[in-house]
C-alpha atoms as a PDB file:
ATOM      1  CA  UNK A   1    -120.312-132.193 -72.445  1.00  0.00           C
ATOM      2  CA  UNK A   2    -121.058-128.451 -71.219  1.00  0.00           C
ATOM      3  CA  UNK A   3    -123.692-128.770 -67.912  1.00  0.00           C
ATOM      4  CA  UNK A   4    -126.617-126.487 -67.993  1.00  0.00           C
ATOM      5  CA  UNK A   5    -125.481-124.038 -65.371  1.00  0.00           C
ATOM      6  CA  UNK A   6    -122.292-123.625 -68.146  1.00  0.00           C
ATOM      7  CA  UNK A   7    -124.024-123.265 -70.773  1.00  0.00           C
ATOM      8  CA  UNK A   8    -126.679-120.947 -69.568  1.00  0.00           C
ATOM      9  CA  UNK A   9    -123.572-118.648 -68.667  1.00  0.00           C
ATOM     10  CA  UNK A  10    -122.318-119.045 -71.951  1.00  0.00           C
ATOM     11  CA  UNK A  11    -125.650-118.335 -73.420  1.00  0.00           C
ATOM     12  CA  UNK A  12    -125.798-115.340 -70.898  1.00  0.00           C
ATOM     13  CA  UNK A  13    -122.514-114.223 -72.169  1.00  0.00           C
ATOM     14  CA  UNK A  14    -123.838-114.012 -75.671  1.00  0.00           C
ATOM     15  CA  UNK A  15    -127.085-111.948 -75.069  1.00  0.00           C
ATOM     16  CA  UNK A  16    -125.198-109.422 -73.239  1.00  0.00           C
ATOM     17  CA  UNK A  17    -122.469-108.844 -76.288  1.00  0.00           C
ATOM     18  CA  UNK A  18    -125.510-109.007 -78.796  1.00  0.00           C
ATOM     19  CA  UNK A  19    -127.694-106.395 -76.842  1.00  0.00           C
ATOM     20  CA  UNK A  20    -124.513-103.816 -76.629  1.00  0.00           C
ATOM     21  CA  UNK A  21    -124.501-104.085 -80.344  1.00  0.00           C
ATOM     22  CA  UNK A  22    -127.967-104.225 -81.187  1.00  0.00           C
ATOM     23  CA  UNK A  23    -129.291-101.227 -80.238  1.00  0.00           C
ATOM     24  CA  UNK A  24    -127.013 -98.656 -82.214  1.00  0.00           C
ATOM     25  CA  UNK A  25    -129.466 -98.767 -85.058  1.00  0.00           C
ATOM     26  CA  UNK A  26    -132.777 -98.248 -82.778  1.00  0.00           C
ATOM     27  CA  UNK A  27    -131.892 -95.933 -80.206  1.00  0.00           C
ATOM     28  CA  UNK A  28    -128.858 -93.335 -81.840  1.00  0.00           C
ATOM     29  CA  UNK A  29    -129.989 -91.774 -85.960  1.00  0.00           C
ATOM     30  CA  UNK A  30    -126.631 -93.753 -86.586  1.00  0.00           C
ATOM     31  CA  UNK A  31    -126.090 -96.730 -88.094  1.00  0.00           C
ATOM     32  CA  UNK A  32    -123.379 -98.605 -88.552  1.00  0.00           C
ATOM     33  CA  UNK A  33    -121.604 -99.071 -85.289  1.00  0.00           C
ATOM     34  CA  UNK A  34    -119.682-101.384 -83.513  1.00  0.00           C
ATOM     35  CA  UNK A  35    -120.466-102.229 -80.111  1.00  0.00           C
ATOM     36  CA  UNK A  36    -117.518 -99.874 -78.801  1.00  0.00           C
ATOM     37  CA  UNK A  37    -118.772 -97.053 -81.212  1.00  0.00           C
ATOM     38  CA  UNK A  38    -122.168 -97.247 -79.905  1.00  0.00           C
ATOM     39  CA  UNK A  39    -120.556 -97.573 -76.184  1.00  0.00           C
ATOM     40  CA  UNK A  40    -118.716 -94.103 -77.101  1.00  0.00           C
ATOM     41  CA  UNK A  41    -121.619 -92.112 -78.427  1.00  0.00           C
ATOM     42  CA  UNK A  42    -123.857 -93.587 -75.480  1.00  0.00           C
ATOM     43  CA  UNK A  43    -121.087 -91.518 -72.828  1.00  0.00           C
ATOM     44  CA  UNK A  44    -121.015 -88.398 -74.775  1.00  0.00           C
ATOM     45  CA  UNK A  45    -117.956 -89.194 -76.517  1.00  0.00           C
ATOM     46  CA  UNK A  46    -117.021 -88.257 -80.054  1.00  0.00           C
ATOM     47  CA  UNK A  47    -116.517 -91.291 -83.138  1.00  0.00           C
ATOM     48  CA  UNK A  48    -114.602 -90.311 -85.694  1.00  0.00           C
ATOM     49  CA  UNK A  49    -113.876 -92.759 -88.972  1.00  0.00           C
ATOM     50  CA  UNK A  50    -112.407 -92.629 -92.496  1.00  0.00           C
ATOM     51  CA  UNK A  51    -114.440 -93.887 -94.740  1.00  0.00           C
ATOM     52  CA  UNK A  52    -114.043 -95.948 -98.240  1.00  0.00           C
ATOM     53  CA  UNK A  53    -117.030 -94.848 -99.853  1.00  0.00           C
ATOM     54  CA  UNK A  54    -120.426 -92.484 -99.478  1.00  0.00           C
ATOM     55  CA  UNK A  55    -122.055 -95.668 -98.993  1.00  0.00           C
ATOM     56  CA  UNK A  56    -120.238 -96.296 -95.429  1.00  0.00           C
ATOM     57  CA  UNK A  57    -121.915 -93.216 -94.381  1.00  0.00           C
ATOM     58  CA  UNK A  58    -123.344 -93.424 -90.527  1.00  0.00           C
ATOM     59  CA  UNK A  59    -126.093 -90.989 -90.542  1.00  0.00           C
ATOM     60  CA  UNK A  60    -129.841 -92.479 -90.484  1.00  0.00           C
ATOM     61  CA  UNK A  61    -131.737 -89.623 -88.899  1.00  0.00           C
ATOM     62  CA  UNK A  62    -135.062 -90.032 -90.704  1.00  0.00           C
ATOM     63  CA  UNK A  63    -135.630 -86.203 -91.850  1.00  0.00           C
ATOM     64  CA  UNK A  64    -135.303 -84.270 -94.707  1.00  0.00           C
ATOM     65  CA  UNK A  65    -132.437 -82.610 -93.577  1.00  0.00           C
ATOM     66  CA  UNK A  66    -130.391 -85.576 -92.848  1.00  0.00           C
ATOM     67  CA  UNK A  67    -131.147 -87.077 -96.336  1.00  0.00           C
ATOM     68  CA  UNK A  68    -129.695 -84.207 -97.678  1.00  0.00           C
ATOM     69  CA  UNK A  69    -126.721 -84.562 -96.083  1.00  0.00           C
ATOM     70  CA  UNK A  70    -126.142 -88.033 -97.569  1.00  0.00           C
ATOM     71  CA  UNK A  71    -127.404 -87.365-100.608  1.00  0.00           C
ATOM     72  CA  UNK A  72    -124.721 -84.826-101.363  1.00  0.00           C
ATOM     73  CA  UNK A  73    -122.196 -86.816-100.436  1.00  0.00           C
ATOM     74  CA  UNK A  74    -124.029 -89.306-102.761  1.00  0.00           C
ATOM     75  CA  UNK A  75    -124.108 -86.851-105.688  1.00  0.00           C
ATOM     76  CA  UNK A  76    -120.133 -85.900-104.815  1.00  0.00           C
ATOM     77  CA  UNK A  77    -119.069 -89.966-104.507  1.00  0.00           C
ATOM     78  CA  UNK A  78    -115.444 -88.636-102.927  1.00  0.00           C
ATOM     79  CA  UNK A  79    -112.599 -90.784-103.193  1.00  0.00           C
ATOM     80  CA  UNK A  80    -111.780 -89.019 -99.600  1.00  0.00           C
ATOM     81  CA  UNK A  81    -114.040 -89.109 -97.003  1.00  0.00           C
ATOM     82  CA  UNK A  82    -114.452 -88.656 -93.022  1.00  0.00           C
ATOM     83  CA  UNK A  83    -117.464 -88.551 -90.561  1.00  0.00           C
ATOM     84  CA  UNK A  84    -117.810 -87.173 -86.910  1.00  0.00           C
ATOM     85  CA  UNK A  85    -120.814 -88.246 -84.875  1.00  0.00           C
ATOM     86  CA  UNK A  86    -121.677 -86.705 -81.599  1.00  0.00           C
ATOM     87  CA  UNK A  87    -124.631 -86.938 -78.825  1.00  0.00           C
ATOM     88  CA  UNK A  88    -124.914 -84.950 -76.006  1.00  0.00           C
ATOM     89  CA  UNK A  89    -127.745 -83.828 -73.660  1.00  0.00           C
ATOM     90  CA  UNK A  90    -129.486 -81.013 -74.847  1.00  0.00           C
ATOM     91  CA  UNK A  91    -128.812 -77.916 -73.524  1.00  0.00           C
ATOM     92  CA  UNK A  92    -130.461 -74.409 -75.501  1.00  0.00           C
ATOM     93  CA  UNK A  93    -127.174 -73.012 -75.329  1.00  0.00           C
ATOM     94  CA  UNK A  94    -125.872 -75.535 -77.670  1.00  0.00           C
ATOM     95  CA  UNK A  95    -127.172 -74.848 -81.321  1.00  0.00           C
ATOM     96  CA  UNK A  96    -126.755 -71.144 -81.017  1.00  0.00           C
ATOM     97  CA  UNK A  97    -122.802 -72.211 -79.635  1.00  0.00           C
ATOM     98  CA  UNK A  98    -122.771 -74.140 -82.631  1.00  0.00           C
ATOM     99  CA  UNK A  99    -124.060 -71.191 -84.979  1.00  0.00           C
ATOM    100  CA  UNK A 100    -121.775 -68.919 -83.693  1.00  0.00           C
ATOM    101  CA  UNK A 101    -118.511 -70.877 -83.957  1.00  0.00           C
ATOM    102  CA  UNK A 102    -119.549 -72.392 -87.821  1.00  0.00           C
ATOM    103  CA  UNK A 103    -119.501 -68.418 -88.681  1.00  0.00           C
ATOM    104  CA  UNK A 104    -116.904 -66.873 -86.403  1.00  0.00           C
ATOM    105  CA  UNK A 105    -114.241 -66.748 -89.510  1.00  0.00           C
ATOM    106  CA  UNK A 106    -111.640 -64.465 -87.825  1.00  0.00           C
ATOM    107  CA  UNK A 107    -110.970 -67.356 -85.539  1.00  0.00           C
ATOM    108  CA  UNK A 108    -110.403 -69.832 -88.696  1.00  0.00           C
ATOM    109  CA  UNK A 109    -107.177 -69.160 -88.729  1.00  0.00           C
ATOM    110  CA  UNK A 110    -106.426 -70.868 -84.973  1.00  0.00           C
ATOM    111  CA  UNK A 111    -107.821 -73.983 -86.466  1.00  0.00           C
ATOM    112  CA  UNK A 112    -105.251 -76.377 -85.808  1.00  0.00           C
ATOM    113  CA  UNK A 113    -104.414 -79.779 -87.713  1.00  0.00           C
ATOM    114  CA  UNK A 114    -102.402 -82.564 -87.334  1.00  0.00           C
ATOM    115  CA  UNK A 115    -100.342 -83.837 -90.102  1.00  0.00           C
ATOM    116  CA  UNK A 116     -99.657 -87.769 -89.967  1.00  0.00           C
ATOM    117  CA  UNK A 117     -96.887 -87.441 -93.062  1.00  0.00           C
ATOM    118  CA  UNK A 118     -95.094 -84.725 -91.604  1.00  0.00           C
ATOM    119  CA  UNK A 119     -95.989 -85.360 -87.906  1.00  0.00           C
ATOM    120  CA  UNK A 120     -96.366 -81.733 -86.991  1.00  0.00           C
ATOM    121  CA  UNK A 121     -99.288 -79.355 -86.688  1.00  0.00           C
ATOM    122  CA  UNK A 122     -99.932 -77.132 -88.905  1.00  0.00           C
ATOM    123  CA  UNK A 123    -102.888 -74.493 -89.537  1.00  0.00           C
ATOM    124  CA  UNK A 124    -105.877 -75.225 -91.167  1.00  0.00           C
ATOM    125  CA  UNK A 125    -106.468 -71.833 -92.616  1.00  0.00           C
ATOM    126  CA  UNK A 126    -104.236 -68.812 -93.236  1.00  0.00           C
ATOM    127  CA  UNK A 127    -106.848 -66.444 -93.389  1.00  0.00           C
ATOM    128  CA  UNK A 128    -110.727 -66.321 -94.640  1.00  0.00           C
ATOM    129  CA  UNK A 129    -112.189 -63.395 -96.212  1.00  0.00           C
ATOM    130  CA  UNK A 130    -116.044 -62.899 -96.557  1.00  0.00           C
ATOM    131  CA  UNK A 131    -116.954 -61.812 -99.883  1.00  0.00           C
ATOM    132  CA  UNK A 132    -120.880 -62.021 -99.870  1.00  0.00           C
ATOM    133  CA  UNK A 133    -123.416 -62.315 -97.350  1.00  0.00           C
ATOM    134  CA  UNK A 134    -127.277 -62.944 -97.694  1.00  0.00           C
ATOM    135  CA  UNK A 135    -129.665 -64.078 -95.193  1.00  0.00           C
ATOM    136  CA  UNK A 136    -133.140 -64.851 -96.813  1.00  0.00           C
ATOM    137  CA  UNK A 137    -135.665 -67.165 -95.352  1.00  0.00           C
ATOM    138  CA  UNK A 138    -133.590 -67.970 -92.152  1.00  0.00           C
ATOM    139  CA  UNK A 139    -131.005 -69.226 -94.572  1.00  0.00           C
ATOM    140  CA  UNK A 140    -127.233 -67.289 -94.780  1.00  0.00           C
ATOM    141  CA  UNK A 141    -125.522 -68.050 -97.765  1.00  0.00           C
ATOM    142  CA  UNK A 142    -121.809 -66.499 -97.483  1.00  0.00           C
ATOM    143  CA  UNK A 143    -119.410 -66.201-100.179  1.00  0.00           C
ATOM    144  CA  UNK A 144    -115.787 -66.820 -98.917  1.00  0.00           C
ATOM    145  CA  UNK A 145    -112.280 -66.493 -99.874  1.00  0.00           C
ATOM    146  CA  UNK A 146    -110.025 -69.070 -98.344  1.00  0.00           C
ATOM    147  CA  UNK A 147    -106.228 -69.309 -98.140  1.00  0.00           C
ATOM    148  CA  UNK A 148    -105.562 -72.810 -97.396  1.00  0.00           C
ATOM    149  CA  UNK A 149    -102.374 -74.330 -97.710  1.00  0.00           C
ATOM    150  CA  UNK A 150    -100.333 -76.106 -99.557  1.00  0.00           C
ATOM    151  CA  UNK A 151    -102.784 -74.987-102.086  1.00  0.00           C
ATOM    152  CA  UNK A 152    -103.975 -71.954-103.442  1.00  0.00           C
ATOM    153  CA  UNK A 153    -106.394 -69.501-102.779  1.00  0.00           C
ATOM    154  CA  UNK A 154    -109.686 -70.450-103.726  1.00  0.00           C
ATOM    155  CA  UNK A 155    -113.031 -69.212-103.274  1.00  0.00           C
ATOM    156  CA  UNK A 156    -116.154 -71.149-101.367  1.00  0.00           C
ATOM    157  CA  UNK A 157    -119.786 -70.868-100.183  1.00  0.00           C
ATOM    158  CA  UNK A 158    -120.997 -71.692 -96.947  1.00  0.00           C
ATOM    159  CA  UNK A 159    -125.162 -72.530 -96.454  1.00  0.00           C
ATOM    160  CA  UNK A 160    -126.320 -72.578 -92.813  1.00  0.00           C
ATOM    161  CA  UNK A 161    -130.051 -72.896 -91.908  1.00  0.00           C
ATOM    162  CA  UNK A 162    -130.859 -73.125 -88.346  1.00  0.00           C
ATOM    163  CA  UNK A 163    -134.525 -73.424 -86.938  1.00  0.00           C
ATOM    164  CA  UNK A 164    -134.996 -73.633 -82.803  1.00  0.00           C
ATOM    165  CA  UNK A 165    -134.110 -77.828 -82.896  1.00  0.00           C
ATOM    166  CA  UNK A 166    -131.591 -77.912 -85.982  1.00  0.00           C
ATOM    167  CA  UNK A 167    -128.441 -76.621 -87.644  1.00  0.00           C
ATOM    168  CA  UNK A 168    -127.783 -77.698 -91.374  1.00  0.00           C
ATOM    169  CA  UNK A 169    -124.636 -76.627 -92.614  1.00  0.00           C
ATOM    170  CA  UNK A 170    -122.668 -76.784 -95.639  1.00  0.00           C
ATOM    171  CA  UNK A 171    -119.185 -75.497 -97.054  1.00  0.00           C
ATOM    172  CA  UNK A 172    -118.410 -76.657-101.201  1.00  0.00           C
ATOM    173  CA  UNK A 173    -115.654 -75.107-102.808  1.00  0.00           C
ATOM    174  CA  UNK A 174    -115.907 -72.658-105.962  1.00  0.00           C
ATOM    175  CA  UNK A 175    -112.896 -72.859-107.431  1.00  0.00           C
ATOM    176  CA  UNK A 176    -110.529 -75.903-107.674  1.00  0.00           C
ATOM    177  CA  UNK A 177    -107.454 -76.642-105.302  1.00  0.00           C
ATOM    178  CA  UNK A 178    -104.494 -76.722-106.762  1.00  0.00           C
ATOM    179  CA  UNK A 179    -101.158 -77.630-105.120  1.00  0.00           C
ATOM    180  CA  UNK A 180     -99.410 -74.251-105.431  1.00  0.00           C
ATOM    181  CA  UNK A 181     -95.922 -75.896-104.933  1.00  0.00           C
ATOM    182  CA  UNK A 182     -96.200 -78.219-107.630  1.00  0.00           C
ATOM    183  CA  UNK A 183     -99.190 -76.805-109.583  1.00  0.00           C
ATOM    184  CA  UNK A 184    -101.081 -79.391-109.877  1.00  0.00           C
ATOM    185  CA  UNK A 185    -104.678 -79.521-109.854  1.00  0.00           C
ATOM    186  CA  UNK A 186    -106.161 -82.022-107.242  1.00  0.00           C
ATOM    187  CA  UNK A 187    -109.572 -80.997-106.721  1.00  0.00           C
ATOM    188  CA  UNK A 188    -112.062 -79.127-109.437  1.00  0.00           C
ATOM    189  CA  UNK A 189    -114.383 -76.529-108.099  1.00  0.00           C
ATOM    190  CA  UNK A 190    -117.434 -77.803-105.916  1.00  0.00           C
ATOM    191  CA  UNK A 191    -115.108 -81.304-105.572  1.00  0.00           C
ATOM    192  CA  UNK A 192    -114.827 -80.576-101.944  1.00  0.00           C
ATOM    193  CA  UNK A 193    -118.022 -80.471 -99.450  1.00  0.00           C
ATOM    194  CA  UNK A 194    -117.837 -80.529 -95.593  1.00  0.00           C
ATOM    195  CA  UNK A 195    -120.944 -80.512 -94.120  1.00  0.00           C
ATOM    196  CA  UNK A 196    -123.041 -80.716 -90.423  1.00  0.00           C
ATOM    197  CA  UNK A 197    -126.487 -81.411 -89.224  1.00  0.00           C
ATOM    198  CA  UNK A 198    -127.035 -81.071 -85.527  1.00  0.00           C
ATOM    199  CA  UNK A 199    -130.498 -81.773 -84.077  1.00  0.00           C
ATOM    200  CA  UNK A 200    -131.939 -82.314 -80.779  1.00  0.00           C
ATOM    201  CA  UNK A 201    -134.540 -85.499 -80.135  1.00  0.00           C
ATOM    202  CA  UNK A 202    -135.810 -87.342 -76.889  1.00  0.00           C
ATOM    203  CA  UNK A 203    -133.533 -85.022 -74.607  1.00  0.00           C
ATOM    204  CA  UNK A 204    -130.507 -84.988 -76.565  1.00  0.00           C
ATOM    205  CA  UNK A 205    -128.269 -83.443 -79.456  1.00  0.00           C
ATOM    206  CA  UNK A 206    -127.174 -85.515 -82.240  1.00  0.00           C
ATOM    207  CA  UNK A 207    -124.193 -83.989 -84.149  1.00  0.00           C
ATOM    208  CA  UNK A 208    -123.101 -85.527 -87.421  1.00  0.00           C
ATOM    209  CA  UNK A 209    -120.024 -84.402 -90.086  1.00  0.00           C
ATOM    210  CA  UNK A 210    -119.110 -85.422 -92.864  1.00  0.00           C
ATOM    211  CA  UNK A 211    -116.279 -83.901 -95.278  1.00  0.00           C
ATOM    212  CA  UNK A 212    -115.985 -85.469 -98.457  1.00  0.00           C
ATOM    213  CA  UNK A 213    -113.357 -84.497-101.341  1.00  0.00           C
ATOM    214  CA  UNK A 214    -113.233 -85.985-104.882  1.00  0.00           C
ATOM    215  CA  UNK A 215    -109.847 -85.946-105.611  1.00  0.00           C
ATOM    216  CA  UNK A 216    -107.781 -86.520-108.148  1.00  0.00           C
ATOM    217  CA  UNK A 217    -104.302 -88.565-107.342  1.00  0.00           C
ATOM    218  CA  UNK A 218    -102.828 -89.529-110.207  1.00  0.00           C
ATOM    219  CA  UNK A 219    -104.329 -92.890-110.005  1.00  0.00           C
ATOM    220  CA  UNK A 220    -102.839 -93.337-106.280  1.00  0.00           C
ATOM    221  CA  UNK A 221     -99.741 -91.962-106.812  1.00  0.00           C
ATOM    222  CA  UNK A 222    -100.513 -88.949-104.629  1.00  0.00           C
ATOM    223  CA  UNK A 223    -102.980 -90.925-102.423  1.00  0.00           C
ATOM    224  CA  UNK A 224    -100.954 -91.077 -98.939  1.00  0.00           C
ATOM    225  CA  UNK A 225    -100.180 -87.550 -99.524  1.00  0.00           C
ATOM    226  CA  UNK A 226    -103.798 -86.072-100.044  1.00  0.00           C
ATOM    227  CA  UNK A 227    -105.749 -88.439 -97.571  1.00  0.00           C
ATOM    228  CA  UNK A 228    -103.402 -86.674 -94.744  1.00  0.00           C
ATOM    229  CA  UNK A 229    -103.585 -83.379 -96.264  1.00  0.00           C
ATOM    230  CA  UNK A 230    -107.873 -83.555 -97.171  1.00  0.00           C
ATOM    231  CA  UNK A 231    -108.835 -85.760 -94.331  1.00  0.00           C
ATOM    232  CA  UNK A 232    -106.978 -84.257 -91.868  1.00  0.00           C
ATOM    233  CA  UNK A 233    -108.586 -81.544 -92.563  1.00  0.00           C
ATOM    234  CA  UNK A 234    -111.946 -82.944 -92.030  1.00  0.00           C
ATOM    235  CA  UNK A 235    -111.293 -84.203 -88.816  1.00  0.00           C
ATOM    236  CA  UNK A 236    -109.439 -81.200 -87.219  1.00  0.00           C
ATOM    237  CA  UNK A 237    -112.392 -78.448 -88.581  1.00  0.00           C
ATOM    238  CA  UNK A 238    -115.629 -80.366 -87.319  1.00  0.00           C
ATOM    239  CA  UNK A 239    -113.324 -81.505 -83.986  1.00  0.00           C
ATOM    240  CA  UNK A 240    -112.309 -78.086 -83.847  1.00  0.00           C
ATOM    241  CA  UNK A 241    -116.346 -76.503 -84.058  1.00  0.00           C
ATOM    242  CA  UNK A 242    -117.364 -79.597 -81.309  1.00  0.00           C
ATOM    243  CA  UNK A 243    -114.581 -79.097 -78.504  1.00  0.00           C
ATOM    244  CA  UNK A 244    -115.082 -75.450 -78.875  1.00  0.00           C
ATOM    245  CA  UNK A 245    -119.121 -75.734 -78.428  1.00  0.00           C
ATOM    246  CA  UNK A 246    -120.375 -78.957 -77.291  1.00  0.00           C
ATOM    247  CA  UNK A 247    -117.533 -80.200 -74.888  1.00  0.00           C
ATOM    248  CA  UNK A 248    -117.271 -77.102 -72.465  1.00  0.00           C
ATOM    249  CA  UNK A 249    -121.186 -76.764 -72.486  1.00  0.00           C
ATOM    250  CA  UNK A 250    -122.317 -80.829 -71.987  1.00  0.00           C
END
């Protein structure tokens, strides 16, 4: 029989573990998390996760702008998908950091990812030229030609909207990627959306990512292939855009 003094520690021991996990849905726009995930995001740390489906999706931020976010992804339903969540302090050098980097396409090309198949780095981009550019209503809208490989060139349009709390940002392919080696069509055009919505509340900015690609693998025969190749990707471009803004400015 456990005394009272023991079980009042166990009992102790319990509240604490619940309270570290409770409070990831009422104090952070995330849901979702584990204790540890919560613990991470709490010390300014970055949580990264593959996810199965749209559903999995972390982001609850409560705004229109958020909702958009997921409901693209919703609308996409990507067999390959990845999500980046950040929160910082607020700083007002942060968004227009952010801005700057999302748009600064001659540095693209330094964009470094790593490649669990082959075990090397590669880079993300070869080169990215802008075709188009119009800014209307505080909104850019930039028309993009992107060599990526191993696939071919293909063409994509970028969306960014920033007000003085927010960035909302959002990159869909045009054209389809194919695997120029063995020409073969993985992705059709506007089957590949990465997107970002930073926003600052109570003293702090909240980044979230998520990169979504509907692929197809030849009913999993490609699958180990393309989910190091697509969400890769993912990871290395939005870690990329936060270590280059957030981290040397938190």
């Amino acid at each position: 029989m456990i005394g009272k003094p023991a079980a009042r520690s166990i009992l102790g021991a319990i509240l604490v573990l619940l309270s570290a996990a409770a409070p990831a849905g009422q104090t952070l726009p995330f849901a979702k998390l584990s204790a540890d995930e919560f613990r991470a995001l709490a010390g300014g740390k970055p949580v990264v996760r593959s996810l199965g489906s749209y559903r999995e999706l972390s982001l609850a931020s409560g705004d229109a702008r958020g909702g958009d976010l997921v409901a693209a992804m919703g609308k996409l339903k990507p067999n390959y998908l990845a999500e980046l969540m950040l929160s910082v302090p607020s700083r007002d050098a942060l968004l227009p950091a952010l801005e700057a980097a999302l748009l600064d396409f001659a540095s693209y090309p330094g964009i470094r990812y790593w490649s669990e198949r082959q075990q090397t780095h590669y880079d993300l981009f070869d080169y990215v030229k802008v075709l188009s550019d119009v800014n209307a209503g505080g909104k850019r809208r930039i028309r993009i030609l992107v060599a990526m490989e191993p696939f071919d060139d293909y063409e994509a349009t970028i969306e960014l909207e920033r007000t003085q709390t927010t960035i909302a940002f959002r990159y869909v392919s045009e054209g389809p990627l194919v695997y120029t080696y063995r020409d073969f069509k993985a992705a059709g055009p506007g089957d590949l959306v990465w997107a970002l919505y930073a926003f600052q509340r109570d003293g702090r900015l909240y980044c979230y990512a998520a990169g979504g690609v509907k692929a197809f693998d030849l009913f999993g025969a490609f699958r180990d292939r393309l989910e190091s190749s697509l969400v890769g990707r993912v990871k290395s471009y939005f870690g990329y855009m936060f270590d280059r803004t957030i981290a040397p400015l938190r």
